[in-house]
PDB file of N, CA and C in Angstrom:
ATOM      1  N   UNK A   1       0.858  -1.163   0.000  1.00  0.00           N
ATOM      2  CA  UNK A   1       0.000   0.000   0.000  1.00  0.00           C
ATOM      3  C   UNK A   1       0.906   1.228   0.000  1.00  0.00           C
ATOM      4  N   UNK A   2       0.329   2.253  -0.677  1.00  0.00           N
ATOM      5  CA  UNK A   2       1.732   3.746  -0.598  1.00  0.00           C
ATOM      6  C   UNK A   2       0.590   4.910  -0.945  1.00  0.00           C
ATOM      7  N   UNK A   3       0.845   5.260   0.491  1.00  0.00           N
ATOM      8  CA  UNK A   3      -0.104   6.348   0.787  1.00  0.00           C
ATOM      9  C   UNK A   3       0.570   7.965   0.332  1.00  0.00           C
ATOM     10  N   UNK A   4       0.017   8.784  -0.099  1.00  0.00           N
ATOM     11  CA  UNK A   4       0.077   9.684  -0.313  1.00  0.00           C
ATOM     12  C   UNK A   4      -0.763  11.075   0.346  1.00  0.00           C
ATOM     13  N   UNK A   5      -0.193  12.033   1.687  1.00  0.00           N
ATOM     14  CA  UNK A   5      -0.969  12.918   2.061  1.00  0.00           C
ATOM     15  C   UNK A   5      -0.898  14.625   1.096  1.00  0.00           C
ATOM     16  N   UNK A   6      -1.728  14.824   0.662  1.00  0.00           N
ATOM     17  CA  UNK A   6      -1.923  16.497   0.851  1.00  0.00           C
ATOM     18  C   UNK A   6      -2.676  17.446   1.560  1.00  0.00           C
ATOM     19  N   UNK A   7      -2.502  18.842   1.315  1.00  0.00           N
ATOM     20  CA  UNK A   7      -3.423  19.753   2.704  1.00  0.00           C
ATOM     21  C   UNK A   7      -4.531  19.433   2.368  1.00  0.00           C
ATOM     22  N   UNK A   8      -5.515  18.834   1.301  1.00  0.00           N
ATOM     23  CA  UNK A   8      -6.968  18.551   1.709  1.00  0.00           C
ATOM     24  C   UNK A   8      -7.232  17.416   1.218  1.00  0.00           C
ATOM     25  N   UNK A   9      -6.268  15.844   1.260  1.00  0.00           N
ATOM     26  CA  UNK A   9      -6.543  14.489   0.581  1.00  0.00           C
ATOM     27  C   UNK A   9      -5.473  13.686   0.990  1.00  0.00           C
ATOM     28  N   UNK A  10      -5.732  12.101   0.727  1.00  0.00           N
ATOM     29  CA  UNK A  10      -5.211  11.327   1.079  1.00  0.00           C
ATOM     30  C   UNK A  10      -5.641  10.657  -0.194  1.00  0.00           C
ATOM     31  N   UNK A  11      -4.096  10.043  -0.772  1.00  0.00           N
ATOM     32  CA  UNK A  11      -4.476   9.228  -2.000  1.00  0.00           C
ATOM     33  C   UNK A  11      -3.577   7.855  -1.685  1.00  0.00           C
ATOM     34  N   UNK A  12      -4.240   6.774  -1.837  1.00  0.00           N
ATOM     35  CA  UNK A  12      -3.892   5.513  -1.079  1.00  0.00           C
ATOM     36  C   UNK A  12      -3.954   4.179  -2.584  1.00  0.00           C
ATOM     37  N   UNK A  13      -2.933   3.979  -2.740  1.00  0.00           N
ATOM     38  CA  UNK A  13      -2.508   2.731  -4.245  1.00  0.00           C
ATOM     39  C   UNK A  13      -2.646   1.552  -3.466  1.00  0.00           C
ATOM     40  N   UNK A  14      -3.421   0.623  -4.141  1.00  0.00           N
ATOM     41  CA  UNK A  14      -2.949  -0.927  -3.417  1.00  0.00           C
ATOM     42  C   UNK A  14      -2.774  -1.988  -4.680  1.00  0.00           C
ATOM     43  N   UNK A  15      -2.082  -2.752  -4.624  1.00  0.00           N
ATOM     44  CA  UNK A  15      -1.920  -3.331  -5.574  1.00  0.00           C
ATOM     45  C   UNK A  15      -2.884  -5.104  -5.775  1.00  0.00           C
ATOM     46  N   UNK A  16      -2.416  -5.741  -6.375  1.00  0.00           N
ATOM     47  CA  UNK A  16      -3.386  -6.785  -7.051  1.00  0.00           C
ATOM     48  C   UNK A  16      -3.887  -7.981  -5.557  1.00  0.00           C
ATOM     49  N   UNK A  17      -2.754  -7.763  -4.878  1.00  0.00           N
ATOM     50  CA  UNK A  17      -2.771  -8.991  -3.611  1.00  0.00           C
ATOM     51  C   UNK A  17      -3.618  -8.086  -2.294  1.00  0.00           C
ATOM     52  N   UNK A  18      -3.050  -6.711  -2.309  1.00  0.00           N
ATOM     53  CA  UNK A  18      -3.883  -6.283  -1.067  1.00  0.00           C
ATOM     54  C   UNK A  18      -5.623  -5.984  -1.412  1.00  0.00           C
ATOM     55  N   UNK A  19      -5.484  -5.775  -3.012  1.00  0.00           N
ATOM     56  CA  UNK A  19      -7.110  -5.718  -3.008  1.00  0.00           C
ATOM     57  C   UNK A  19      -7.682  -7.745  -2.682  1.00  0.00           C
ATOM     58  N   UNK A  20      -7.153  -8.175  -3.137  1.00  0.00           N
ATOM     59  CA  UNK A  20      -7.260  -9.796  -2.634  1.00  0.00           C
ATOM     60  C   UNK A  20      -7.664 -10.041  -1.445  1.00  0.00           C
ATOM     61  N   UNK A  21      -6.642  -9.511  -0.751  1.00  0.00           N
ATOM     62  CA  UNK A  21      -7.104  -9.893   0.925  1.00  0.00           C
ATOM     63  C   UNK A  21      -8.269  -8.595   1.811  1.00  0.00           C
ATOM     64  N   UNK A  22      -8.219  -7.691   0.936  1.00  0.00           N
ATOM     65  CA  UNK A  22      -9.813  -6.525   1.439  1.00  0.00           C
ATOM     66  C   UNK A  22     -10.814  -7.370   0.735  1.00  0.00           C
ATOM     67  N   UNK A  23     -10.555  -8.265  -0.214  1.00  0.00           N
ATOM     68  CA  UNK A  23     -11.790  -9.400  -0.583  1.00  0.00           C
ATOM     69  C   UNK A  23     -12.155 -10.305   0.482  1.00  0.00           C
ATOM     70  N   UNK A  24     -10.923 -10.908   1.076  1.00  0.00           N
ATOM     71  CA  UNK A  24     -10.436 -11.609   1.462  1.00  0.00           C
ATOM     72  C   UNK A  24     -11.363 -11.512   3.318  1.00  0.00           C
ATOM     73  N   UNK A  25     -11.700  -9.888   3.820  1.00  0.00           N
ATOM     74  CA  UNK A  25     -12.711  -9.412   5.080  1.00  0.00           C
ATOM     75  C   UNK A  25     -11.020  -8.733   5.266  1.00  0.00           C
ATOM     76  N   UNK A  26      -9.808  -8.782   4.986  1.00  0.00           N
ATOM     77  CA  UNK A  26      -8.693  -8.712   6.078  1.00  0.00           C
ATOM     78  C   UNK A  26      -8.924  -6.903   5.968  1.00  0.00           C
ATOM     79  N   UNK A  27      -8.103  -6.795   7.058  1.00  0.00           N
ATOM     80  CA  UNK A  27      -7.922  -4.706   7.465  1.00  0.00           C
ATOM     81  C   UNK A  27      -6.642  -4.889   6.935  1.00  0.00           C
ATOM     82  N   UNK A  28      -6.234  -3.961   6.112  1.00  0.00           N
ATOM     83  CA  UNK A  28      -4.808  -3.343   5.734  1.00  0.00           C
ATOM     84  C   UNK A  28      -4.286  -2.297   6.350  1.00  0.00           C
ATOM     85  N   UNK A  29      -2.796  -2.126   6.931  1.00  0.00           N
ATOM     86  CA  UNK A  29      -2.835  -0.931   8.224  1.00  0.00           C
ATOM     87  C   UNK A  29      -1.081  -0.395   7.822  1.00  0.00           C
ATOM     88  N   UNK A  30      -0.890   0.570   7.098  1.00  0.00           N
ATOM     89  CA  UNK A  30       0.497   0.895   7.214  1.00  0.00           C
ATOM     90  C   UNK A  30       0.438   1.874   8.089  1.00  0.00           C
ATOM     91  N   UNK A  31       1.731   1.957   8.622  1.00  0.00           N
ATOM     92  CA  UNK A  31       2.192   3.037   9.760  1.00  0.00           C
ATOM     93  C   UNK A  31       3.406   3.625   9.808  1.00  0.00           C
ATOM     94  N   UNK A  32       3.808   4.195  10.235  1.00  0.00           N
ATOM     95  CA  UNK A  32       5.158   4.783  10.779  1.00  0.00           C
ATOM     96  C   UNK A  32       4.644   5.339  11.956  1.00  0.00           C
ATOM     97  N   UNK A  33       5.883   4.959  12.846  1.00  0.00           N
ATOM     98  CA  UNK A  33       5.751   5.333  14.514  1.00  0.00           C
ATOM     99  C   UNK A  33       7.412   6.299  14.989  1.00  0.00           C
ATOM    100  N   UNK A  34       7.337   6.708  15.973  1.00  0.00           N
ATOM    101  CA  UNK A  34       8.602   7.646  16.107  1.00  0.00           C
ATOM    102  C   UNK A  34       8.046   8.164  17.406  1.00  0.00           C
ATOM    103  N   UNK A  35       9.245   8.130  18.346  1.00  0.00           N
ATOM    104  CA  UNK A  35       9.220   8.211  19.930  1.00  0.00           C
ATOM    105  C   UNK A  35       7.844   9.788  20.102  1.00  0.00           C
ATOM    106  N   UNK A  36       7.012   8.857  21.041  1.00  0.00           N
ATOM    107  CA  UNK A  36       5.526  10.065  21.884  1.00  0.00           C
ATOM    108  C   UNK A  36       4.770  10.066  20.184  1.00  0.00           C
ATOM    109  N   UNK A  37       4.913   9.582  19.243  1.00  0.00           N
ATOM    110  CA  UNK A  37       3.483   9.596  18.426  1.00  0.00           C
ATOM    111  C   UNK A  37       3.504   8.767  16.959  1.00  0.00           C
ATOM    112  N   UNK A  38       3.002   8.935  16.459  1.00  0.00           N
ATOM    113  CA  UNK A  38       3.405   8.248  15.147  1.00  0.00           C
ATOM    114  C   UNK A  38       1.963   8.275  14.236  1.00  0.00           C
ATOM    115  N   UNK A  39       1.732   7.707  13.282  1.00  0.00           N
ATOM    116  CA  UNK A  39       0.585   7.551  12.515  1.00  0.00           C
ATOM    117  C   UNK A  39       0.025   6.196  11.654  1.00  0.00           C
ATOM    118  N   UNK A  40      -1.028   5.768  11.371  1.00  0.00           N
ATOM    119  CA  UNK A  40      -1.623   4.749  10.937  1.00  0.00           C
ATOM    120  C   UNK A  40      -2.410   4.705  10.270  1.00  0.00           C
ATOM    121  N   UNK A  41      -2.555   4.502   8.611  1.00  0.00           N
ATOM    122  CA  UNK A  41      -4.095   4.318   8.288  1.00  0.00           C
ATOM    123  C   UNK A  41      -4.059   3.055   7.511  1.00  0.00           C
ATOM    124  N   UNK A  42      -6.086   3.022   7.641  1.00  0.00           N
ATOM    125  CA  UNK A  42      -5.712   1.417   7.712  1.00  0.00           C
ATOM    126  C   UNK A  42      -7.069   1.389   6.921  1.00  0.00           C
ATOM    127  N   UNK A  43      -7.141   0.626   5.946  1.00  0.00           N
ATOM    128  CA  UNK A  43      -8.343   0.076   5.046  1.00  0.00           C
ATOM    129  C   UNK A  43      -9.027  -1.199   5.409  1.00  0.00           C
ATOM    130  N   UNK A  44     -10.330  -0.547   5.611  1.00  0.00           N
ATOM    131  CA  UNK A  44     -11.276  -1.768   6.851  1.00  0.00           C
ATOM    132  C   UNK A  44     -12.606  -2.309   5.356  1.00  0.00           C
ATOM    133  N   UNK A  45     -12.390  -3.567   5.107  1.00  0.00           N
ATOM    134  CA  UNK A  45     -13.870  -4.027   4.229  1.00  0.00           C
ATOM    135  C   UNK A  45     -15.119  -4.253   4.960  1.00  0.00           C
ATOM    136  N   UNK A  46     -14.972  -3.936   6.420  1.00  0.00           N
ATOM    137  CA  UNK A  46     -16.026  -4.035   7.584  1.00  0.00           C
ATOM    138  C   UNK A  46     -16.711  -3.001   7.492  1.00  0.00           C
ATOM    139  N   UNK A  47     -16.152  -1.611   7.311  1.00  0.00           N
ATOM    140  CA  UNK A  47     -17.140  -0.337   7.981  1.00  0.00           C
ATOM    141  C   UNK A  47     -16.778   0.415   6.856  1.00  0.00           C
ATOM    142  N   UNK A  48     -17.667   1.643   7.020  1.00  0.00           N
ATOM    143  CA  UNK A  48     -18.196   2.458   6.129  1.00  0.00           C
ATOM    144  C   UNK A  48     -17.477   4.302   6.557  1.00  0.00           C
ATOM    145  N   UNK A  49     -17.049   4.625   5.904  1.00  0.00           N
ATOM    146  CA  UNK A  49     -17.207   6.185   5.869  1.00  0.00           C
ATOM    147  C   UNK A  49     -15.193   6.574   6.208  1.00  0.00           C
ATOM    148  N   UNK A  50     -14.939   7.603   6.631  1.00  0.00           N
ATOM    149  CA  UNK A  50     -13.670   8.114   6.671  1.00  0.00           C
ATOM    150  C   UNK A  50     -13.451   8.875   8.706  1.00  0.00           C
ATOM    151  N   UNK A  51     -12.587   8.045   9.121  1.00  0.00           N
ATOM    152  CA  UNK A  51     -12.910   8.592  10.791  1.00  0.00           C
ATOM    153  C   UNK A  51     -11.564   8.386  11.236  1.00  0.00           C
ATOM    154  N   UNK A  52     -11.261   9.403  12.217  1.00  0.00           N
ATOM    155  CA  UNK A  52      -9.591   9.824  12.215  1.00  0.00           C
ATOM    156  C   UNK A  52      -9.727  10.118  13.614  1.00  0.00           C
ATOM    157  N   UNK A  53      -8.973   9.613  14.779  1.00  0.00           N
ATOM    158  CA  UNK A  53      -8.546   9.766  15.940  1.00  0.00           C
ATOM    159  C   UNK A  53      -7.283  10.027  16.208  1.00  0.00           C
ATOM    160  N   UNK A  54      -6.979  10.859  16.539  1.00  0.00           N
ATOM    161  CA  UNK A  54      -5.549  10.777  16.711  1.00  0.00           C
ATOM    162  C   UNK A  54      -4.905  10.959  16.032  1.00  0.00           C
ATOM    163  N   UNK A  55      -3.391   9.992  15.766  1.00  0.00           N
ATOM    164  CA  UNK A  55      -2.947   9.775  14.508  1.00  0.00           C
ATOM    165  C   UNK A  55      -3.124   8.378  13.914  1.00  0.00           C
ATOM    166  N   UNK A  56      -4.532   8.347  14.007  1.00  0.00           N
ATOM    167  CA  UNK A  56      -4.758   7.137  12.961  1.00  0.00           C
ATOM    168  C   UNK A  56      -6.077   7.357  12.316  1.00  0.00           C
ATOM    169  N   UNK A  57      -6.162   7.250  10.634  1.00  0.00           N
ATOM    170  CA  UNK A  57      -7.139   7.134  10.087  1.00  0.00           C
ATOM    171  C   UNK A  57      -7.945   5.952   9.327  1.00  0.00           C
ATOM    172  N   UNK A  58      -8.868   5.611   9.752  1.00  0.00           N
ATOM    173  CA  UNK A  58      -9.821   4.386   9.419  1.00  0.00           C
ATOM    174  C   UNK A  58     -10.455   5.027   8.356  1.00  0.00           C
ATOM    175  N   UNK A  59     -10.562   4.073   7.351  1.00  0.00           N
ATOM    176  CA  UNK A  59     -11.169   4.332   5.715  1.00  0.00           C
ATOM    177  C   UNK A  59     -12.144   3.395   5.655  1.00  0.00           C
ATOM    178  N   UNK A  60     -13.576   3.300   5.946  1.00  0.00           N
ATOM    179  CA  UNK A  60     -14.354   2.021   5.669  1.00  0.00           C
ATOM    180  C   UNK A  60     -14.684   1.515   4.575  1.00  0.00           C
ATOM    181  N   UNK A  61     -14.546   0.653   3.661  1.00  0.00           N
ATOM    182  CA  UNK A  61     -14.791   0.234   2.254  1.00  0.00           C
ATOM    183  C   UNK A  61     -15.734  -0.318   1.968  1.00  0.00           C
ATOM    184  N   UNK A  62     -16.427  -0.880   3.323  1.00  0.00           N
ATOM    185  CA  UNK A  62     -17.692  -1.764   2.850  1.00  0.00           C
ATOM    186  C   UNK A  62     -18.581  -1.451   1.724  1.00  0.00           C
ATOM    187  N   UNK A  63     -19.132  -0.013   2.050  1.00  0.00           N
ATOM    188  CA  UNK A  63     -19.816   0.122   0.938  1.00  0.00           C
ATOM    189  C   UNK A  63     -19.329  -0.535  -0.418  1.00  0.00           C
ATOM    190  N   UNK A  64     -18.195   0.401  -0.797  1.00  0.00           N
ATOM    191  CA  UNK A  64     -17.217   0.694  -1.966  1.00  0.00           C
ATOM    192  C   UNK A  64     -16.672  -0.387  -2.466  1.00  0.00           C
ATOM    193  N   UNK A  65     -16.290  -1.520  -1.374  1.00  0.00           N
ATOM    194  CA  UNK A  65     -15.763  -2.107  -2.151  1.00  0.00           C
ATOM    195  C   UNK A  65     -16.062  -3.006  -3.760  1.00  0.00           C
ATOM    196  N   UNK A  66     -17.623  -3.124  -3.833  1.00  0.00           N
ATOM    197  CA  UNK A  66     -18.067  -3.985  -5.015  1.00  0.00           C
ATOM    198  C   UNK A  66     -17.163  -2.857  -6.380  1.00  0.00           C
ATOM    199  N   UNK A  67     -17.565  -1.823  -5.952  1.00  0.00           N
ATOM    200  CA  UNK A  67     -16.896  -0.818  -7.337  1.00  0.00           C
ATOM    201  C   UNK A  67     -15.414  -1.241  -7.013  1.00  0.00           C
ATOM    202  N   UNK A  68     -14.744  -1.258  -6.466  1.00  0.00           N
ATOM    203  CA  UNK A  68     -13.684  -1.409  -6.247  1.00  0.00           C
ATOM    204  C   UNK A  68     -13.221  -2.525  -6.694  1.00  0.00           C
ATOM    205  N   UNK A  69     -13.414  -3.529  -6.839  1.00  0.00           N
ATOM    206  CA  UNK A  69     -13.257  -4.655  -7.061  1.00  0.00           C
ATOM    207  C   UNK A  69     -13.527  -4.713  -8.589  1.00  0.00           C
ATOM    208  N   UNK A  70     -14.467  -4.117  -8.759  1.00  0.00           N
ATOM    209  CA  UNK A  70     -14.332  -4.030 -10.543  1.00  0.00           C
ATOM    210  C   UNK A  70     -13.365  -4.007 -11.366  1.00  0.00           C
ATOM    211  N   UNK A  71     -13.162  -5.210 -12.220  1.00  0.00           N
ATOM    212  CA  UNK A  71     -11.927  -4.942 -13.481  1.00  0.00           C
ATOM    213  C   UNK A  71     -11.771  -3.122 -14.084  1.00  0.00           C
ATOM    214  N   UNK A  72     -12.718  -2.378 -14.664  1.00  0.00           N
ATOM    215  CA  UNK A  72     -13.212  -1.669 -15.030  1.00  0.00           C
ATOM    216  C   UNK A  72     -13.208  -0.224 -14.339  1.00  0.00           C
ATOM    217  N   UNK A  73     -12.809  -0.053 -13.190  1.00  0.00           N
ATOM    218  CA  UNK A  73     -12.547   0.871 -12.120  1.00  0.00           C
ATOM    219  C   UNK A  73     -11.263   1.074 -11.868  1.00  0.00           C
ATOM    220  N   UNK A  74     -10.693   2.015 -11.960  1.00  0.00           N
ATOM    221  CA  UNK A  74      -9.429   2.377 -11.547  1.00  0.00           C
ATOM    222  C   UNK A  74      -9.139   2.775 -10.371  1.00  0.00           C
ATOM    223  N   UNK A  75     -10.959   2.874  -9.186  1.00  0.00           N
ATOM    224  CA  UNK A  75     -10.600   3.370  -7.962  1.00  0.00           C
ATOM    225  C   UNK A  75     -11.776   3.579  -7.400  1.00  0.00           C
ATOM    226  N   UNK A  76     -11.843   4.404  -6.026  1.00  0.00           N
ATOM    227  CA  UNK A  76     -13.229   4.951  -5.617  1.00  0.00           C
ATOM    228  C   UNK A  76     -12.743   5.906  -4.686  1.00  0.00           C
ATOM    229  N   UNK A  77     -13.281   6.932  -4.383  1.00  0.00           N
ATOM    230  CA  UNK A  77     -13.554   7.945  -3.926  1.00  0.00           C
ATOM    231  C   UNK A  77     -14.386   8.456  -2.709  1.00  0.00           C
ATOM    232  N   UNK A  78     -13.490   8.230  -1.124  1.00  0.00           N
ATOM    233  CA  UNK A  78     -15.013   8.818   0.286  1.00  0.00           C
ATOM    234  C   UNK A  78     -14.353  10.194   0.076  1.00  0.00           C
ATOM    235  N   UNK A  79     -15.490  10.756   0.086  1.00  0.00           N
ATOM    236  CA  UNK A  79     -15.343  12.370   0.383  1.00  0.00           C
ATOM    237  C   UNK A  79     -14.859  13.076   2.033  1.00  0.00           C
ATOM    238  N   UNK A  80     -14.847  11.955   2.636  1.00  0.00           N
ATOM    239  CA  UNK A  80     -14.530  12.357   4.453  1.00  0.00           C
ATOM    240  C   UNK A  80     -15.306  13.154   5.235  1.00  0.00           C
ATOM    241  N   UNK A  81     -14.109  14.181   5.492  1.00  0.00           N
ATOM    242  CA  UNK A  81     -13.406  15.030   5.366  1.00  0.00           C
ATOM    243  C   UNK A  81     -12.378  13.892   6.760  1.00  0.00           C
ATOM    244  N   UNK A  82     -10.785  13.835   5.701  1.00  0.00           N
ATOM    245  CA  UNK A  82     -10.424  14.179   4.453  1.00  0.00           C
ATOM    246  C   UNK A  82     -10.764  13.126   3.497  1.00  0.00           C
ATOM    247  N   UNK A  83     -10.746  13.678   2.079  1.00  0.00           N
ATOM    248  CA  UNK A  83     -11.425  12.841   0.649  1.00  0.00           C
ATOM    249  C   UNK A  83      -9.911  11.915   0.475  1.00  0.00           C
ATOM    250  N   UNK A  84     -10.798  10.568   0.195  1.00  0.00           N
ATOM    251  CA  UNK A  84      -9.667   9.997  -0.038  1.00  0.00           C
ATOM    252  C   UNK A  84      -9.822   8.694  -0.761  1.00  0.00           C
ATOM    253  N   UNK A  85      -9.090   9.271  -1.542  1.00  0.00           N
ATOM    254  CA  UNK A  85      -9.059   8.328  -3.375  1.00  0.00           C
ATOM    255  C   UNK A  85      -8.070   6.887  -3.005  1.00  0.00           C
ATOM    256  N   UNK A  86      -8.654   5.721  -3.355  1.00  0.00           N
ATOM    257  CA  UNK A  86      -8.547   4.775  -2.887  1.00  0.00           C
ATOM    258  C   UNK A  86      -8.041   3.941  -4.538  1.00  0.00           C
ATOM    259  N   UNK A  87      -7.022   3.347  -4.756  1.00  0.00           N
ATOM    260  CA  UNK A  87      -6.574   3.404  -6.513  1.00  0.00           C
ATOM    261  C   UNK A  87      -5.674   2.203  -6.846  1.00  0.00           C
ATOM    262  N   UNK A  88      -6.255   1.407  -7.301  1.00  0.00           N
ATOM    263  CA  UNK A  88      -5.686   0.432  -7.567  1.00  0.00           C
ATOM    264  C   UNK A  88      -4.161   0.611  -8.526  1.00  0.00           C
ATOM    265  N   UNK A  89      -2.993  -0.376  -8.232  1.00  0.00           N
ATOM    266  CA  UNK A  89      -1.688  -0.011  -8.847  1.00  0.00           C
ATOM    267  C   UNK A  89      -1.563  -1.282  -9.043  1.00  0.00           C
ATOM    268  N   UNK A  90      -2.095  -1.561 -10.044  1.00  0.00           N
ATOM    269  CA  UNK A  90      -1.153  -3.233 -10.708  1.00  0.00           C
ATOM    270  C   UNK A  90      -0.257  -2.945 -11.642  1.00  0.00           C
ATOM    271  N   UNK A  91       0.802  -3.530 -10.972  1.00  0.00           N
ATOM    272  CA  UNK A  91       2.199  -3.585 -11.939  1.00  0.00           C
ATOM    273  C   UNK A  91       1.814  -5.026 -12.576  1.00  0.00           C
ATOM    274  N   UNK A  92       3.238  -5.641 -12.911  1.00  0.00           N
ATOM    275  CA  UNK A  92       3.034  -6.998 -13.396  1.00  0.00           C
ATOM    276  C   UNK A  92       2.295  -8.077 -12.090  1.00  0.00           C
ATOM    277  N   UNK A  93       1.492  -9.207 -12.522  1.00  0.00           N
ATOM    278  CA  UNK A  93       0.952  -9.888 -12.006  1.00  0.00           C
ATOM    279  C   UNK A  93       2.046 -10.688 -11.109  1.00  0.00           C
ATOM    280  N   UNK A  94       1.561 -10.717  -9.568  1.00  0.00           N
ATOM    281  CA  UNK A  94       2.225 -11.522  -8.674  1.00  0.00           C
ATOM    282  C   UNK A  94       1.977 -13.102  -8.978  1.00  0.00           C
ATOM    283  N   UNK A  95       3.086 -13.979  -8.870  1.00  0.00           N
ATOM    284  CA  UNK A  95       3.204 -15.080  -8.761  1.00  0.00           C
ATOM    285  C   UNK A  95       2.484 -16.207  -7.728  1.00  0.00           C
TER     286      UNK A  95
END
């Protein structure tokens, strides 16, 4: 997964295996941590909408994911606040 922040978005690539395992029910969670705080966001196929505590942001896909999963879709889109474009990146096919 390779997240990307700007001042009003979050744009988040996953490639052919992590959309597999958000098929799959699993939560996807990258982070970086660093002494008194750090940050986390994490793509849930359980829940719905865009919700941020702290430094961690939960992205719910349930809805989304059927579009998502589409050959035919290059992505999907929660508006939040913050909006955050969710985008499939297949390189060559994993083994």
């Amino acid at each position: 997964m390779k997240v990307r922040f700007t001042r009003r978005d979050v744009r988040v690539r996953i490639d052919d295996l992590e959309l597999a395992a958000l098929e799959r029910g699993e939560v996807l969670t990258l982070g970086t941590l660093w002494e008194g705080g750090g940050w986390t966001l994490s793509l849930d196929p359980a829940s719905d909408g865009v919700r941020g505590v702290g430094g961690h942001l939960n992205v719910g896909l349930q809805g989304l994911l059927p579009d998502l999963t589409e050959p035919a879709r290059e992505g999907v889109t929660l508006q939040g606040p913050p909006r955050v474009d969710v985008e499939k990146d297949f390189g060559p096919p994993h083994a």
